[in-house]
PDB file of N, CA and C in Angstrom:
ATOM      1  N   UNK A   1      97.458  93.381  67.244  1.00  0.00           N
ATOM      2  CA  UNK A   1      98.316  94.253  68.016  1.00  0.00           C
ATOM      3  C   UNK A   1      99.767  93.899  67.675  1.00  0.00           C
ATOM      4  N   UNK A   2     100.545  94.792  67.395  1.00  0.00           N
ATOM      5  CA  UNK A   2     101.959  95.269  67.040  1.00  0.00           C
ATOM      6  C   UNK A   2     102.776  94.555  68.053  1.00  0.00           C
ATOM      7  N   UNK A   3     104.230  93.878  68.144  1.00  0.00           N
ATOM      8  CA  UNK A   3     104.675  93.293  69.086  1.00  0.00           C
ATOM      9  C   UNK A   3     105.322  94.443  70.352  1.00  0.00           C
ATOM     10  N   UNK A   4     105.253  95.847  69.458  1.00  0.00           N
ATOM     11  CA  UNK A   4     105.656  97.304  70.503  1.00  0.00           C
ATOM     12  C   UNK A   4     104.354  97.016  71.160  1.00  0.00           C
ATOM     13  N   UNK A   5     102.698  97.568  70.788  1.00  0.00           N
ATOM     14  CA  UNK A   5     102.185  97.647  71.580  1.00  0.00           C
ATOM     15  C   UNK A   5     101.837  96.501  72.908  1.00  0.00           C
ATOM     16  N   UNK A   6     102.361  95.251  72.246  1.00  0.00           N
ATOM     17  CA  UNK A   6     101.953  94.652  73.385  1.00  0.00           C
ATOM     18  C   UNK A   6     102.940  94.425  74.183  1.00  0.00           C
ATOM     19  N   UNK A   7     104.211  94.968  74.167  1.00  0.00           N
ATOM     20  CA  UNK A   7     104.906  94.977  75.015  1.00  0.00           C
ATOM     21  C   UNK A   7     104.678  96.429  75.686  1.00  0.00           C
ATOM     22  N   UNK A   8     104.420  97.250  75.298  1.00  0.00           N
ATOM     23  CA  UNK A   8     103.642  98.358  76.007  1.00  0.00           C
ATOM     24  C   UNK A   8     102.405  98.447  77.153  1.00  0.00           C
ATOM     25  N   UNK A   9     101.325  97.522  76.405  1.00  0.00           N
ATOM     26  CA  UNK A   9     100.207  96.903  77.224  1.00  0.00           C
ATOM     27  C   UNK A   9     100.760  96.609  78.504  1.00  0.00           C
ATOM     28  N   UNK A  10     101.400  95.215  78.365  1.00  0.00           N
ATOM     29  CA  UNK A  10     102.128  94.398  79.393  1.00  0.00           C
ATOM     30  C   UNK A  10     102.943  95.210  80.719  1.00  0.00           C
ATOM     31  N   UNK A  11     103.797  96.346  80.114  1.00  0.00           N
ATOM     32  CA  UNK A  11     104.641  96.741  80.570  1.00  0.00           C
ATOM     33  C   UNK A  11     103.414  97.540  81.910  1.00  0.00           C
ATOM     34  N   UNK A  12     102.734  97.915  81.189  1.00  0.00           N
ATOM     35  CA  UNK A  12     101.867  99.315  81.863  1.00  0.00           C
ATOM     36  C   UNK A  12     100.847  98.418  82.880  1.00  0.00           C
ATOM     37  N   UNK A  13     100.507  97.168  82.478  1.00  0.00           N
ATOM     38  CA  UNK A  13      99.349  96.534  83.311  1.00  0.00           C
ATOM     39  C   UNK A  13      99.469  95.025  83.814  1.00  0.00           C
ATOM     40  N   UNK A  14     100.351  94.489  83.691  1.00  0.00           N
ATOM     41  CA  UNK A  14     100.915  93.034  84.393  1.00  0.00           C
ATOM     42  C   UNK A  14     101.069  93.180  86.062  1.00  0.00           C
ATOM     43  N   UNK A  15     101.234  94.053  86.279  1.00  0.00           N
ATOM     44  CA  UNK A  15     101.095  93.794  87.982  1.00  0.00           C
ATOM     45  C   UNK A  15      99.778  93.974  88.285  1.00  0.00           C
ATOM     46  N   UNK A  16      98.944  95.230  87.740  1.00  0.00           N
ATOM     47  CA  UNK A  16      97.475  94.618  87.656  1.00  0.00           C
ATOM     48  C   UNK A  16      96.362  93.799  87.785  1.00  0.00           C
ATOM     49  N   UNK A  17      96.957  93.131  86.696  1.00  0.00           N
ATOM     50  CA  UNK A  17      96.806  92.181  86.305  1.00  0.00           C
ATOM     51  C   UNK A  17      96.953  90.970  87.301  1.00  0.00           C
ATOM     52  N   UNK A  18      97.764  90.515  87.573  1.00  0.00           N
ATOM     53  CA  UNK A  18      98.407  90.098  88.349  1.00  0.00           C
ATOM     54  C   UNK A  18      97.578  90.023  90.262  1.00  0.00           C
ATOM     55  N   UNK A  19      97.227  91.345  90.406  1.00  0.00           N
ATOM     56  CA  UNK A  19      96.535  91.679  91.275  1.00  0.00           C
ATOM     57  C   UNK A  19      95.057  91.361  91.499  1.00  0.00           C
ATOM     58  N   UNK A  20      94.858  91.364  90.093  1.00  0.00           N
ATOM     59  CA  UNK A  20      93.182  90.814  89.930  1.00  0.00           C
ATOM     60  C   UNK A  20      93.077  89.248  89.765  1.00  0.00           C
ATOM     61  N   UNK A  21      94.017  88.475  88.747  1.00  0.00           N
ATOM     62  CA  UNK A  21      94.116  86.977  89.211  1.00  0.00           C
ATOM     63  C   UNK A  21      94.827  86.418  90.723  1.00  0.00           C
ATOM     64  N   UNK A  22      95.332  86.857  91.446  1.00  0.00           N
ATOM     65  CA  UNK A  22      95.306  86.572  92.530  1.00  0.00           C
ATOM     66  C   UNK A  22      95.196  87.071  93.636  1.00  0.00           C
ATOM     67  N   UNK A  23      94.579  88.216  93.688  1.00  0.00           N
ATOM     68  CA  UNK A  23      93.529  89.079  94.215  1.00  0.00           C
ATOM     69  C   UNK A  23      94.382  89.307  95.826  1.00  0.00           C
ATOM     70  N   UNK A  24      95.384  89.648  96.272  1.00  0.00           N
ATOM     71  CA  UNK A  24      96.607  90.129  97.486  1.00  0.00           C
ATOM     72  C   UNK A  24      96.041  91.065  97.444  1.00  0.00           C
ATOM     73  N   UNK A  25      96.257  91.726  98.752  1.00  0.00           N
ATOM     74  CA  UNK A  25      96.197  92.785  99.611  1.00  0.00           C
ATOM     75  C   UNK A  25      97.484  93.744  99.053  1.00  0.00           C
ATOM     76  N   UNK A  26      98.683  92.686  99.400  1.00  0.00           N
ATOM     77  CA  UNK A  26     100.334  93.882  99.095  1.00  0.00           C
ATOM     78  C   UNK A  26     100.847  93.470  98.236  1.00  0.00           C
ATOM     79  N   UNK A  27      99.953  93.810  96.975  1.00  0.00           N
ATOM     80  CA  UNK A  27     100.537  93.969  95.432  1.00  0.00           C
ATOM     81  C   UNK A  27     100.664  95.159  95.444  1.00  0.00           C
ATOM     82  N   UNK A  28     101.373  96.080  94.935  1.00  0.00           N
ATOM     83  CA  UNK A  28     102.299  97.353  94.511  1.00  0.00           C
ATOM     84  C   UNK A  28     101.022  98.123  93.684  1.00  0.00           C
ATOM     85  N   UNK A  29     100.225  97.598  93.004  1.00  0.00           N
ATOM     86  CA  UNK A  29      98.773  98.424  92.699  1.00  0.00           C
ATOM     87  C   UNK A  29      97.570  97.838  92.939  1.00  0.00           C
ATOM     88  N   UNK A  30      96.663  98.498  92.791  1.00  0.00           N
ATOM     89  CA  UNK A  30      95.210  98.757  92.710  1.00  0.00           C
ATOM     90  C   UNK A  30      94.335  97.884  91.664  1.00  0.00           C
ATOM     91  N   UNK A  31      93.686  97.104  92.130  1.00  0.00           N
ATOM     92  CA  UNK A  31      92.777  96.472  91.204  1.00  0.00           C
ATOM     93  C   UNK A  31      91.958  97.238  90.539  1.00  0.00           C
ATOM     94  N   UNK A  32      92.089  97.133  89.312  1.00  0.00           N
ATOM     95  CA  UNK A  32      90.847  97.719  88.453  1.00  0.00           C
ATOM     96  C   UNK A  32      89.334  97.368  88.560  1.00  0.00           C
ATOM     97  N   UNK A  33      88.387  97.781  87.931  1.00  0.00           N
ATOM     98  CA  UNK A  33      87.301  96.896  88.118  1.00  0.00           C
ATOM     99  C   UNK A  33      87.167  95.963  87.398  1.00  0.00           C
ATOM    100  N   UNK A  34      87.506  96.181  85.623  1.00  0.00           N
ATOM    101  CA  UNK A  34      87.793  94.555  85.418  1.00  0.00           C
ATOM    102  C   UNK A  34      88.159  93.304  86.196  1.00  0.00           C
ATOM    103  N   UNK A  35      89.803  93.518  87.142  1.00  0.00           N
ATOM    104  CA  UNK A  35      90.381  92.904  87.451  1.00  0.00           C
ATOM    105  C   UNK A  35      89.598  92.572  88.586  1.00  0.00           C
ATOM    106  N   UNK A  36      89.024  92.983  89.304  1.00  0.00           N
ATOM    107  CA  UNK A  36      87.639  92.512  90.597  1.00  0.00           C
ATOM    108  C   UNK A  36      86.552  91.972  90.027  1.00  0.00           C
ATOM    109  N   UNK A  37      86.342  92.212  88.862  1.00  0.00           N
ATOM    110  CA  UNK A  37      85.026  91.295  88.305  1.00  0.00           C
ATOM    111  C   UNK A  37      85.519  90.430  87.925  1.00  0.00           C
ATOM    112  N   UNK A  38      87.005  90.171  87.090  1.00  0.00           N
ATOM    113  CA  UNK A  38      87.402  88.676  87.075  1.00  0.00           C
ATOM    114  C   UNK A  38      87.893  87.890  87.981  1.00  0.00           C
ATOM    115  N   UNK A  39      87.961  88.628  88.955  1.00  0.00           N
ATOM    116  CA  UNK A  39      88.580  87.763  90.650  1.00  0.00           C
ATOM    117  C   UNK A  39      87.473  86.909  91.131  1.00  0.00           C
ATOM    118  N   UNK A  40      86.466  87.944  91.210  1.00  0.00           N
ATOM    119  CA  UNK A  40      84.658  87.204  91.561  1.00  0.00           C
ATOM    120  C   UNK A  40      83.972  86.168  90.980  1.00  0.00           C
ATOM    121  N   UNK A  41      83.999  86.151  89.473  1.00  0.00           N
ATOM    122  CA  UNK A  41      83.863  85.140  88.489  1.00  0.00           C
ATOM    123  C   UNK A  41      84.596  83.486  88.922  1.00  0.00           C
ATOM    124  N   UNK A  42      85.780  84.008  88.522  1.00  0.00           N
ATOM    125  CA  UNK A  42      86.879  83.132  88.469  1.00  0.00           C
ATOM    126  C   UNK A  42      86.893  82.346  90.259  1.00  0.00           C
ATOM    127  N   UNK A  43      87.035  83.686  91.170  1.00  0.00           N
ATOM    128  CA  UNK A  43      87.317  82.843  92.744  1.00  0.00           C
ATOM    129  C   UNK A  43      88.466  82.464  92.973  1.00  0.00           C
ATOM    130  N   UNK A  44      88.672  81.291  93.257  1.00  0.00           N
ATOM    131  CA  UNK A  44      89.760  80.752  93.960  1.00  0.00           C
ATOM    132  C   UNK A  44      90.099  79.498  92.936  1.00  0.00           C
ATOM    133  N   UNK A  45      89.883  79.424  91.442  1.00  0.00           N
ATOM    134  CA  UNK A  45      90.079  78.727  90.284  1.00  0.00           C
ATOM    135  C   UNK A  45      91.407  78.329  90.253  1.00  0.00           C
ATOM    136  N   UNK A  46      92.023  79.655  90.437  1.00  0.00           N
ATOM    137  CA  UNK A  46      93.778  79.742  89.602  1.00  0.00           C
ATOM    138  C   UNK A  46      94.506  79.313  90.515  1.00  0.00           C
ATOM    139  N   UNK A  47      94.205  79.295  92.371  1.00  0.00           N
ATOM    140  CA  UNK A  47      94.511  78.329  93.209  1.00  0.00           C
ATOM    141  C   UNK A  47      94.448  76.916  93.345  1.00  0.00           C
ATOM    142  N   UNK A  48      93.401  76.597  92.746  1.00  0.00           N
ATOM    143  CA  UNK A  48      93.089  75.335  92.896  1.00  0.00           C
ATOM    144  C   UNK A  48      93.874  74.621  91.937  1.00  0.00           C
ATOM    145  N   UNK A  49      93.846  75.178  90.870  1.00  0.00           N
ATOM    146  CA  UNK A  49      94.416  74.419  89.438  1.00  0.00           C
ATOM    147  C   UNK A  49      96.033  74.479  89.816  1.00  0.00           C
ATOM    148  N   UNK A  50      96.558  75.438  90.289  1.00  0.00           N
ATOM    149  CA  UNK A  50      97.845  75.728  90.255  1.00  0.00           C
ATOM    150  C   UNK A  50      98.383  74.667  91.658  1.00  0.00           C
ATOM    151  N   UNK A  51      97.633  74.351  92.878  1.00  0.00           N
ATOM    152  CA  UNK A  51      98.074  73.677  93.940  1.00  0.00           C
ATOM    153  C   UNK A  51      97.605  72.188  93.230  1.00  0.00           C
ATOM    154  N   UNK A  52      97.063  71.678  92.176  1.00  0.00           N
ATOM    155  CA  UNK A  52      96.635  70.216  91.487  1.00  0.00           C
ATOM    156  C   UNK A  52      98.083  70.012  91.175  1.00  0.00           C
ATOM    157  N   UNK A  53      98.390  71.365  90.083  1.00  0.00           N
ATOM    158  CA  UNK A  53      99.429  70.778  89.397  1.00  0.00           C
ATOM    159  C   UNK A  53     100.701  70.660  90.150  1.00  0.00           C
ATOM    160  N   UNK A  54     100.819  71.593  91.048  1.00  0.00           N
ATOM    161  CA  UNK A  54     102.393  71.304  91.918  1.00  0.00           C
ATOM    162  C   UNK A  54     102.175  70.077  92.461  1.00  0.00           C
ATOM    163  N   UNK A  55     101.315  69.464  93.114  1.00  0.00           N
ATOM    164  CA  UNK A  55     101.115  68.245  93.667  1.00  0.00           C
ATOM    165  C   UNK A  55     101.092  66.831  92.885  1.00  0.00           C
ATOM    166  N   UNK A  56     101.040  67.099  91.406  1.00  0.00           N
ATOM    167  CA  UNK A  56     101.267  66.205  90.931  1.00  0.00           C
ATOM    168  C   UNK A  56     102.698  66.425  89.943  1.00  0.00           C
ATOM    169  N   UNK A  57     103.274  67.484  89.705  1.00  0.00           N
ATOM    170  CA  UNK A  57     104.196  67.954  89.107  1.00  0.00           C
ATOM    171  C   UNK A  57     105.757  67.511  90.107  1.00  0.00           C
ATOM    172  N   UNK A  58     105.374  67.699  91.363  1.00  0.00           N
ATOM    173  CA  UNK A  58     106.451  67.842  92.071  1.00  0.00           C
ATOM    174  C   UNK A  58     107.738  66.925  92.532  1.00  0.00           C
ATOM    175  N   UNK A  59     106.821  65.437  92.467  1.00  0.00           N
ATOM    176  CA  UNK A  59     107.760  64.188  92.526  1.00  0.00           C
ATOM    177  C   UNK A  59     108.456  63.811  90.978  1.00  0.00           C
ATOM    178  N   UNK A  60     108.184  64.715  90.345  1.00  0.00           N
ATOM    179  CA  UNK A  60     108.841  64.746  88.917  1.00  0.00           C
ATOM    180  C   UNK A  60     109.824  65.152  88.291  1.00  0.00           C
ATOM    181  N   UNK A  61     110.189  66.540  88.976  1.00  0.00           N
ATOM    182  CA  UNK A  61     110.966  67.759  88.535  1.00  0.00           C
ATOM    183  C   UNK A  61     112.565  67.731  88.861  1.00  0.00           C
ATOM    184  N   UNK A  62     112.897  67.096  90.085  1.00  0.00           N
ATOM    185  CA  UNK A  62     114.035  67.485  90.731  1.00  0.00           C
ATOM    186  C   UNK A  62     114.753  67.192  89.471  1.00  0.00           C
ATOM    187  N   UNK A  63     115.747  68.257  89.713  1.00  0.00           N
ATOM    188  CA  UNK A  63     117.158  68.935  88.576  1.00  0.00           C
ATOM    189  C   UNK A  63     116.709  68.724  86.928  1.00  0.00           C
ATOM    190  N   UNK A  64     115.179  68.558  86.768  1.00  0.00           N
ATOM    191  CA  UNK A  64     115.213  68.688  85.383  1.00  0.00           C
ATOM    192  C   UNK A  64     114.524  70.147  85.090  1.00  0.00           C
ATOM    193  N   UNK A  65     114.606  70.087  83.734  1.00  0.00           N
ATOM    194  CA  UNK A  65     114.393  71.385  82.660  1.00  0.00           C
ATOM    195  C   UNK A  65     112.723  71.501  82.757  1.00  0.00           C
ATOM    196  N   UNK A  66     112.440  72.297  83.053  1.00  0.00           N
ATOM    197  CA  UNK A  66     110.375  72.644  82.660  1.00  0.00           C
ATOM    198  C   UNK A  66     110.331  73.760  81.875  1.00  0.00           C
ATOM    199  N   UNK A  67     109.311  73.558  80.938  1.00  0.00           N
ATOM    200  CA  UNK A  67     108.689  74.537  80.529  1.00  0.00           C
ATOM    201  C   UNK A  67     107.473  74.831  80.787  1.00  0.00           C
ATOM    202  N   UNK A  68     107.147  76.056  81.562  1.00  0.00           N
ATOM    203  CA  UNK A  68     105.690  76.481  81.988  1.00  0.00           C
ATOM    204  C   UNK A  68     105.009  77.037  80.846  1.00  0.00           C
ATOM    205  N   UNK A  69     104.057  76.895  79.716  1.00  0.00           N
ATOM    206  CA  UNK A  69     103.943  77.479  78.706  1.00  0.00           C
ATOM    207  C   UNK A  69     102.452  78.097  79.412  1.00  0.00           C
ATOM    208  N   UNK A  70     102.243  79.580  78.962  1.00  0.00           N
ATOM    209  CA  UNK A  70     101.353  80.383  79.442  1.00  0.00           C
ATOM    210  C   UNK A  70     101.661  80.902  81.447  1.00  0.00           C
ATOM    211  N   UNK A  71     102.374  81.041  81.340  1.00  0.00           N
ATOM    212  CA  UNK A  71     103.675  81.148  83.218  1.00  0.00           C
ATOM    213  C   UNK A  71     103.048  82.454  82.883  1.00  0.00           C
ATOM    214  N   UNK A  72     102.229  83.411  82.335  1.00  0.00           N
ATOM    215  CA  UNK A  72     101.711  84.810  82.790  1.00  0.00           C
ATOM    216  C   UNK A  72     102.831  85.323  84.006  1.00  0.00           C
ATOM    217  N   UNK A  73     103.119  85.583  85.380  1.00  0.00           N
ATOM    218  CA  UNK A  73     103.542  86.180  86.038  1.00  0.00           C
ATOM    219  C   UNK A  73     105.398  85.523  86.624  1.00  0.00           C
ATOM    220  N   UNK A  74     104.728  84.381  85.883  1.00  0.00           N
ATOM    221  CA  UNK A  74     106.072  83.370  86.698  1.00  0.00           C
ATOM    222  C   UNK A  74     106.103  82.853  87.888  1.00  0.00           C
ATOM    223  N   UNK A  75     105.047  83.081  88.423  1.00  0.00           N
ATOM    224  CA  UNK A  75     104.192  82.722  89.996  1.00  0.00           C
ATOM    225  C   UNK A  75     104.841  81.465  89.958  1.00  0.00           C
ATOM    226  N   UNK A  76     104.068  80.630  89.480  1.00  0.00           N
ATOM    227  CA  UNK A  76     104.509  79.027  89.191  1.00  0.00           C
ATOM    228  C   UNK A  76     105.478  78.039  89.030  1.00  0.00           C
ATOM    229  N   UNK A  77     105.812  79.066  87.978  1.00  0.00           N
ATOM    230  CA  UNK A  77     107.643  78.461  87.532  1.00  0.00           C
ATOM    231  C   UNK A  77     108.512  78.699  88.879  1.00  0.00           C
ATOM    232  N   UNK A  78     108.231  79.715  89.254  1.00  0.00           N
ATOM    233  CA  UNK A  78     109.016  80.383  90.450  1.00  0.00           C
ATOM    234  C   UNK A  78     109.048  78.862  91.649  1.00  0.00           C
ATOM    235  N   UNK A  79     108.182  78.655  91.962  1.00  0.00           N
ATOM    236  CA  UNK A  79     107.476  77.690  92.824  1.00  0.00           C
ATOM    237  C   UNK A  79     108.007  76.315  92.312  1.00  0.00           C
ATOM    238  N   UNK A  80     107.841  75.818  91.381  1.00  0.00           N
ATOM    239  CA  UNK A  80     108.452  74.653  90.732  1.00  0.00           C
ATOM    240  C   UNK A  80     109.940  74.964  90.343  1.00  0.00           C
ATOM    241  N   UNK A  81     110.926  75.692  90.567  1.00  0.00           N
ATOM    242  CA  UNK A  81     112.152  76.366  90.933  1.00  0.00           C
ATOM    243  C   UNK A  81     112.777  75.725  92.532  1.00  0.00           C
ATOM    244  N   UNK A  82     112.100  76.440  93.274  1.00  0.00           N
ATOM    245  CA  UNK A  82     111.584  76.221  94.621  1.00  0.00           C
ATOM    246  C   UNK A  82     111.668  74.554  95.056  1.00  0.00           C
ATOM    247  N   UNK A  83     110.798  74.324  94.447  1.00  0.00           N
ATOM    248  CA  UNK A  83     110.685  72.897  94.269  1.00  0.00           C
ATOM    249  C   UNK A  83     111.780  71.978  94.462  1.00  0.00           C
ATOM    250  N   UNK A  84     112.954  72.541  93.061  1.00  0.00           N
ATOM    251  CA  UNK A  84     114.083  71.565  92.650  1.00  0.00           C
ATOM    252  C   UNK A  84     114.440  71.558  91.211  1.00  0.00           C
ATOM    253  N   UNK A  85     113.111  72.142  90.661  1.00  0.00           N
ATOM    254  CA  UNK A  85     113.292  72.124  89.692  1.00  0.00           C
ATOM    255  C   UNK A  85     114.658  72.586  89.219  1.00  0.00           C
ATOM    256  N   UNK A  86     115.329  72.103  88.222  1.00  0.00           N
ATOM    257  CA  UNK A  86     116.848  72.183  87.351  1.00  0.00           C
ATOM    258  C   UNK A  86     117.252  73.651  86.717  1.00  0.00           C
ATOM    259  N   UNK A  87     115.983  73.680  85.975  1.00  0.00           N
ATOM    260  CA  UNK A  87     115.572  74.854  85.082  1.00  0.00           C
ATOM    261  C   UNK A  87     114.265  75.127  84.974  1.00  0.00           C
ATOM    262  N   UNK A  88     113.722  76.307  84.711  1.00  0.00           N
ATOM    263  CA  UNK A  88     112.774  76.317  84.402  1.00  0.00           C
ATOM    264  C   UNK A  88     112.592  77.686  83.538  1.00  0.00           C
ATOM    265  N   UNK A  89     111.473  77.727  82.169  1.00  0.00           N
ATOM    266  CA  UNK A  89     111.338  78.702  81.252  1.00  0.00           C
ATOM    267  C   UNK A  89     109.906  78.919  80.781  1.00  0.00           C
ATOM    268  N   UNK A  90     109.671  80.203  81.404  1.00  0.00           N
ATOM    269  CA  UNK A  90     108.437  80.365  81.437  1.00  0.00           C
ATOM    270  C   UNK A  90     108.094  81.177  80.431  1.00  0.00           C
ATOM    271  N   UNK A  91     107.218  80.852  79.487  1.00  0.00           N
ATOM    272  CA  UNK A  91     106.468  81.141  78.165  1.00  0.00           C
ATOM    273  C   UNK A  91     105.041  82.307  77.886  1.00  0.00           C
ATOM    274  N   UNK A  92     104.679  82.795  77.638  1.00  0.00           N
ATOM    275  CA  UNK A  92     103.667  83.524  77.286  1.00  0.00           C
ATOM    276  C   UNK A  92     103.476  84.677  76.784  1.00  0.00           C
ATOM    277  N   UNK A  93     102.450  85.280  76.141  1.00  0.00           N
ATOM    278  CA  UNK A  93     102.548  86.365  75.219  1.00  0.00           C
ATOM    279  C   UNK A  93     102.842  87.708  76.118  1.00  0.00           C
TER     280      UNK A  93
END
């Protein structure tokens, strides 16, 4: 895929997306059925992993630079921001 189309992809289905990995009520759209069959699969995975790492990430960060590599929504980075974090630059296709 072309770096247009996948900024096309993205553009058209990241909140989606978005909606199906963390599966909210008042996200701005509609889960697909993909995005409900990977919510069901998956569960409460991307919670768990994501509340490991702030908890061990967090006595670390104050006023320095992070890079979140694969930050998909920026959920995270946002949160480790939040945190104290200095900077933070979130990475992914």
């Amino acid at each position: 895929m072309n770096d247009n189309k996948m900024a096309e992809y993205w553009k058209a289905n990241s909140l989606r997306w978005e909606a199906g990995a963390y599966f909210e009520d008042n996200m701005p759209v509609k889960r697909g059925l993909l995005e409900s069959l990977s919510h069901y699969v998956r569960g409460r995975s991307v919670y768990t992993r994501m509340e490991k790492a702030y908890t061990l990430l967090k006595p670390y960060i104050q006023n320095k630079h992070v890079l979140d590599v694969g930050c998909a929504s920026g959920r995270f980075a946002k949160r480790l921001v939040d945190a104290g974090a200095g900077h933070v630059t979130g990475v992914d296709i």
